[in-house]
C-alpha atoms as a PDB file:
ATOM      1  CA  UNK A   1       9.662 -15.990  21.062  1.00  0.00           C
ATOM      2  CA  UNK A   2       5.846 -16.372  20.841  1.00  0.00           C
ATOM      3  CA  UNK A   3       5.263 -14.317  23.492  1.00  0.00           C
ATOM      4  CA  UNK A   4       7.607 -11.022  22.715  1.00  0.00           C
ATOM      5  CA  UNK A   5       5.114 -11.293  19.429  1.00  0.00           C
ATOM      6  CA  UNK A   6       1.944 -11.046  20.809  1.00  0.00           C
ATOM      7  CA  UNK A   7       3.215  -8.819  23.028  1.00  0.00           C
ATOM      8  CA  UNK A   8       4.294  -6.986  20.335  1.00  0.00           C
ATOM      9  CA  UNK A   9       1.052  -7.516  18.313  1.00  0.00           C
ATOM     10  CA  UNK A  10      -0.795  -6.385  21.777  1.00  0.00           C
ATOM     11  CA  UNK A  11       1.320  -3.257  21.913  1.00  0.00           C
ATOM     12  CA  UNK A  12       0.934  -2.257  17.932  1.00  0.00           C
ATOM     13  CA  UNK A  13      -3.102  -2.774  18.471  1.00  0.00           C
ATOM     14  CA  UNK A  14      -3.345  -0.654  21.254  1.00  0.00           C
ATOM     15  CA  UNK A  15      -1.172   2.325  19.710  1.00  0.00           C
ATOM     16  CA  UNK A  16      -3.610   2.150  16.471  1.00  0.00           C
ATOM     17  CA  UNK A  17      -6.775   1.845  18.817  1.00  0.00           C
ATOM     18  CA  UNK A  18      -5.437   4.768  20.511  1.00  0.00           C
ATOM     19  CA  UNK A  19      -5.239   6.908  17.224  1.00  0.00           C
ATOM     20  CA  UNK A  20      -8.536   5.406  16.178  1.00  0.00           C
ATOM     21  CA  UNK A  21     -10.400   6.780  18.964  1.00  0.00           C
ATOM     22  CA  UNK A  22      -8.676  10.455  18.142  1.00  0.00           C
ATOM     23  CA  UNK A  23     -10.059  10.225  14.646  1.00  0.00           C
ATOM     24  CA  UNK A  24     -13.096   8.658  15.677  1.00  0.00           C
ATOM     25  CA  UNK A  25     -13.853  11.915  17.858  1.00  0.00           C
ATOM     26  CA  UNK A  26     -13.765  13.927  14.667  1.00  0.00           C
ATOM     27  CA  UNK A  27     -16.275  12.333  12.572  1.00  0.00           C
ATOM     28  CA  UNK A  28     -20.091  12.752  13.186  1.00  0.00           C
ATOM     29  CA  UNK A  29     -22.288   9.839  14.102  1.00  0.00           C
ATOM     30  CA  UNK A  30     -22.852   6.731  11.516  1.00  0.00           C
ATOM     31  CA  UNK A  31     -26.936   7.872  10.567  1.00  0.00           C
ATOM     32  CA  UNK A  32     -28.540   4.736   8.702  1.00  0.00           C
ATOM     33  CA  UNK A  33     -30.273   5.041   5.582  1.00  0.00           C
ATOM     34  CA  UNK A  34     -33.620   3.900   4.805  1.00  0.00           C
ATOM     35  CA  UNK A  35     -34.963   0.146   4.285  1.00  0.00           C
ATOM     36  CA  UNK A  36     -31.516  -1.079   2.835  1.00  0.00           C
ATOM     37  CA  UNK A  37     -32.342  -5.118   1.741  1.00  0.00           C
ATOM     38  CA  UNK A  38     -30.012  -7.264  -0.542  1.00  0.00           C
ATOM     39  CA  UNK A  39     -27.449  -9.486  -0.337  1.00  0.00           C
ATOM     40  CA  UNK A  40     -23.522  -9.626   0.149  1.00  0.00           C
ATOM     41  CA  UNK A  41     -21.061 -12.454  -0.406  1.00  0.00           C
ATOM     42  CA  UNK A  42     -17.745 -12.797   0.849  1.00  0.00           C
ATOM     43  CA  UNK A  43     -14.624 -14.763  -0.019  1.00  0.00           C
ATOM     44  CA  UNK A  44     -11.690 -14.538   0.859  1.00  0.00           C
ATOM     45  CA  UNK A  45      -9.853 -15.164   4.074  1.00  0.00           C
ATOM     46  CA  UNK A  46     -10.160 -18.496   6.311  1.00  0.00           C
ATOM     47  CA  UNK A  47      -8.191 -16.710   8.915  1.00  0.00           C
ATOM     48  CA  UNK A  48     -10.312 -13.780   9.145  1.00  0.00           C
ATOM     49  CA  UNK A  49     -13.816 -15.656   9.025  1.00  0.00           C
ATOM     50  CA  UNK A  50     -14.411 -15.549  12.745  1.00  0.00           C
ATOM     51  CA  UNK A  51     -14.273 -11.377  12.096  1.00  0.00           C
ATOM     52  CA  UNK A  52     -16.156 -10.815   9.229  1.00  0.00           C
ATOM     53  CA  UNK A  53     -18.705 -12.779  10.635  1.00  0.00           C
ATOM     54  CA  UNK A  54     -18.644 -10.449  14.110  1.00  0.00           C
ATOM     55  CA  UNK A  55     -19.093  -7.627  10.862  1.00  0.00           C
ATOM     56  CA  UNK A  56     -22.050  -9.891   9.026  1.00  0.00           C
ATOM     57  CA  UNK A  57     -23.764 -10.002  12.714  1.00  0.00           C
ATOM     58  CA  UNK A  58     -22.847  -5.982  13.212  1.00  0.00           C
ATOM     59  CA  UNK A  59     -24.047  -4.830   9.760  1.00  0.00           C
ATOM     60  CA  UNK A  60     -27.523  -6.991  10.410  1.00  0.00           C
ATOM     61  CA  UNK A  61     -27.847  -5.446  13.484  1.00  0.00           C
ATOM     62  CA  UNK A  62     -28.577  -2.406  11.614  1.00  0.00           C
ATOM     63  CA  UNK A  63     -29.957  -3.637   8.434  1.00  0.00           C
ATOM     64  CA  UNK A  64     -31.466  -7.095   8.799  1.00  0.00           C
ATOM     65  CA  UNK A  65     -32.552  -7.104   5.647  1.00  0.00           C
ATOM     66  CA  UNK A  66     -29.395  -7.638   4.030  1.00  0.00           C
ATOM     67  CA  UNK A  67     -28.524 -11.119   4.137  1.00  0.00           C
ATOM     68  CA  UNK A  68     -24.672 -11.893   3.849  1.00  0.00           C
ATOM     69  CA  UNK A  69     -23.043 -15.160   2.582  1.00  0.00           C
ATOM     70  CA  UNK A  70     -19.673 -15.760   3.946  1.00  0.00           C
ATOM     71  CA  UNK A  71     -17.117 -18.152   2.270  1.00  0.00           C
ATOM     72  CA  UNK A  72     -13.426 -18.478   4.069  1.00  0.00           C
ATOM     73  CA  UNK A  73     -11.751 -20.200   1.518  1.00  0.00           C
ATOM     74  CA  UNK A  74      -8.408 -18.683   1.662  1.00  0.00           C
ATOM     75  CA  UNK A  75      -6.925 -15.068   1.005  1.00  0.00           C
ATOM     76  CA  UNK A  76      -5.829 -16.371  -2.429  1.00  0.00           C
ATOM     77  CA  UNK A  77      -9.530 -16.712  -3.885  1.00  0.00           C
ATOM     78  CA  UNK A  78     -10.665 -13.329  -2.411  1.00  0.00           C
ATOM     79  CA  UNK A  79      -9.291 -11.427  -5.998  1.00  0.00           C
ATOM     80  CA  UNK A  80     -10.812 -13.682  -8.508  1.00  0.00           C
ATOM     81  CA  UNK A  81     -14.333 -13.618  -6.438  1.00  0.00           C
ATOM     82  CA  UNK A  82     -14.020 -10.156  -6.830  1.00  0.00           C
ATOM     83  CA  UNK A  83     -12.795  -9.582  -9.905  1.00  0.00           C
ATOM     84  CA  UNK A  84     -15.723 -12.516 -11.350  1.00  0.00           C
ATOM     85  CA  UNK A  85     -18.297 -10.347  -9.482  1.00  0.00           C
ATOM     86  CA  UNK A  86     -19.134 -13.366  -7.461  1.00  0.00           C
ATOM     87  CA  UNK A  87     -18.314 -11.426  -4.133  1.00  0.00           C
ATOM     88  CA  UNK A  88     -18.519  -7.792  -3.380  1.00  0.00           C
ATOM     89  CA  UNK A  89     -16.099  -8.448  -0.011  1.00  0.00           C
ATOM     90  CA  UNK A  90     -12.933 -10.111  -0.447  1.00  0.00           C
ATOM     91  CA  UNK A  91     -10.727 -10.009   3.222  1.00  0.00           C
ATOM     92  CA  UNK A  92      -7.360 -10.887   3.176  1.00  0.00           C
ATOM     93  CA  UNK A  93      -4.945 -12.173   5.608  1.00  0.00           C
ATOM     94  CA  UNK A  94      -1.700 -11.393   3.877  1.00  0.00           C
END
């Protein structure tokens, strides 16, 4: 049973990575703006830490001078972060 789901999950990724690309093709290049500097918190998602930090290290790539604080407390305290103010990213695994 676990394996006709990832395959299924494997399957489903590659059809939407497929039609990414497509649209991808259409947009013009990502051009960064000037000396962007601040910070960004998120909370939310414990499942989905491991990927916003592969974002955090993307995004500083291109603006290390934005320093990002990532909490993976659960999906569940992703809306009230946001809502508070306390977070301007709230993933969520549901």
């Amino acid at each position: 049973m676990k394996l006709r789901a990832l395959s299924a999950a494997v399957a489903a990724f590659v059809v939407l990575a497929a039609g990414a690309v497509a649209l991808d093709l259409e947009l013009s290049p990502y051009k960064p703006i000037g000396a962007l500097s601040g910070n960004l918190k998120s909370v939310g998602s414990d499942i989905m830490l491991h990927e916003m930090e592969l974002w955090a290290e993307g995004f500083q790539s291109i603006y290390p001078n934005v320093k990002i604080d990532i909490e993976g407390k659960g999906s569940n305290t992703a809306p009230p972060a946001l809502l508070s103010g306390e977070a301007q990213l709230g993933p969520m695994s549901r």
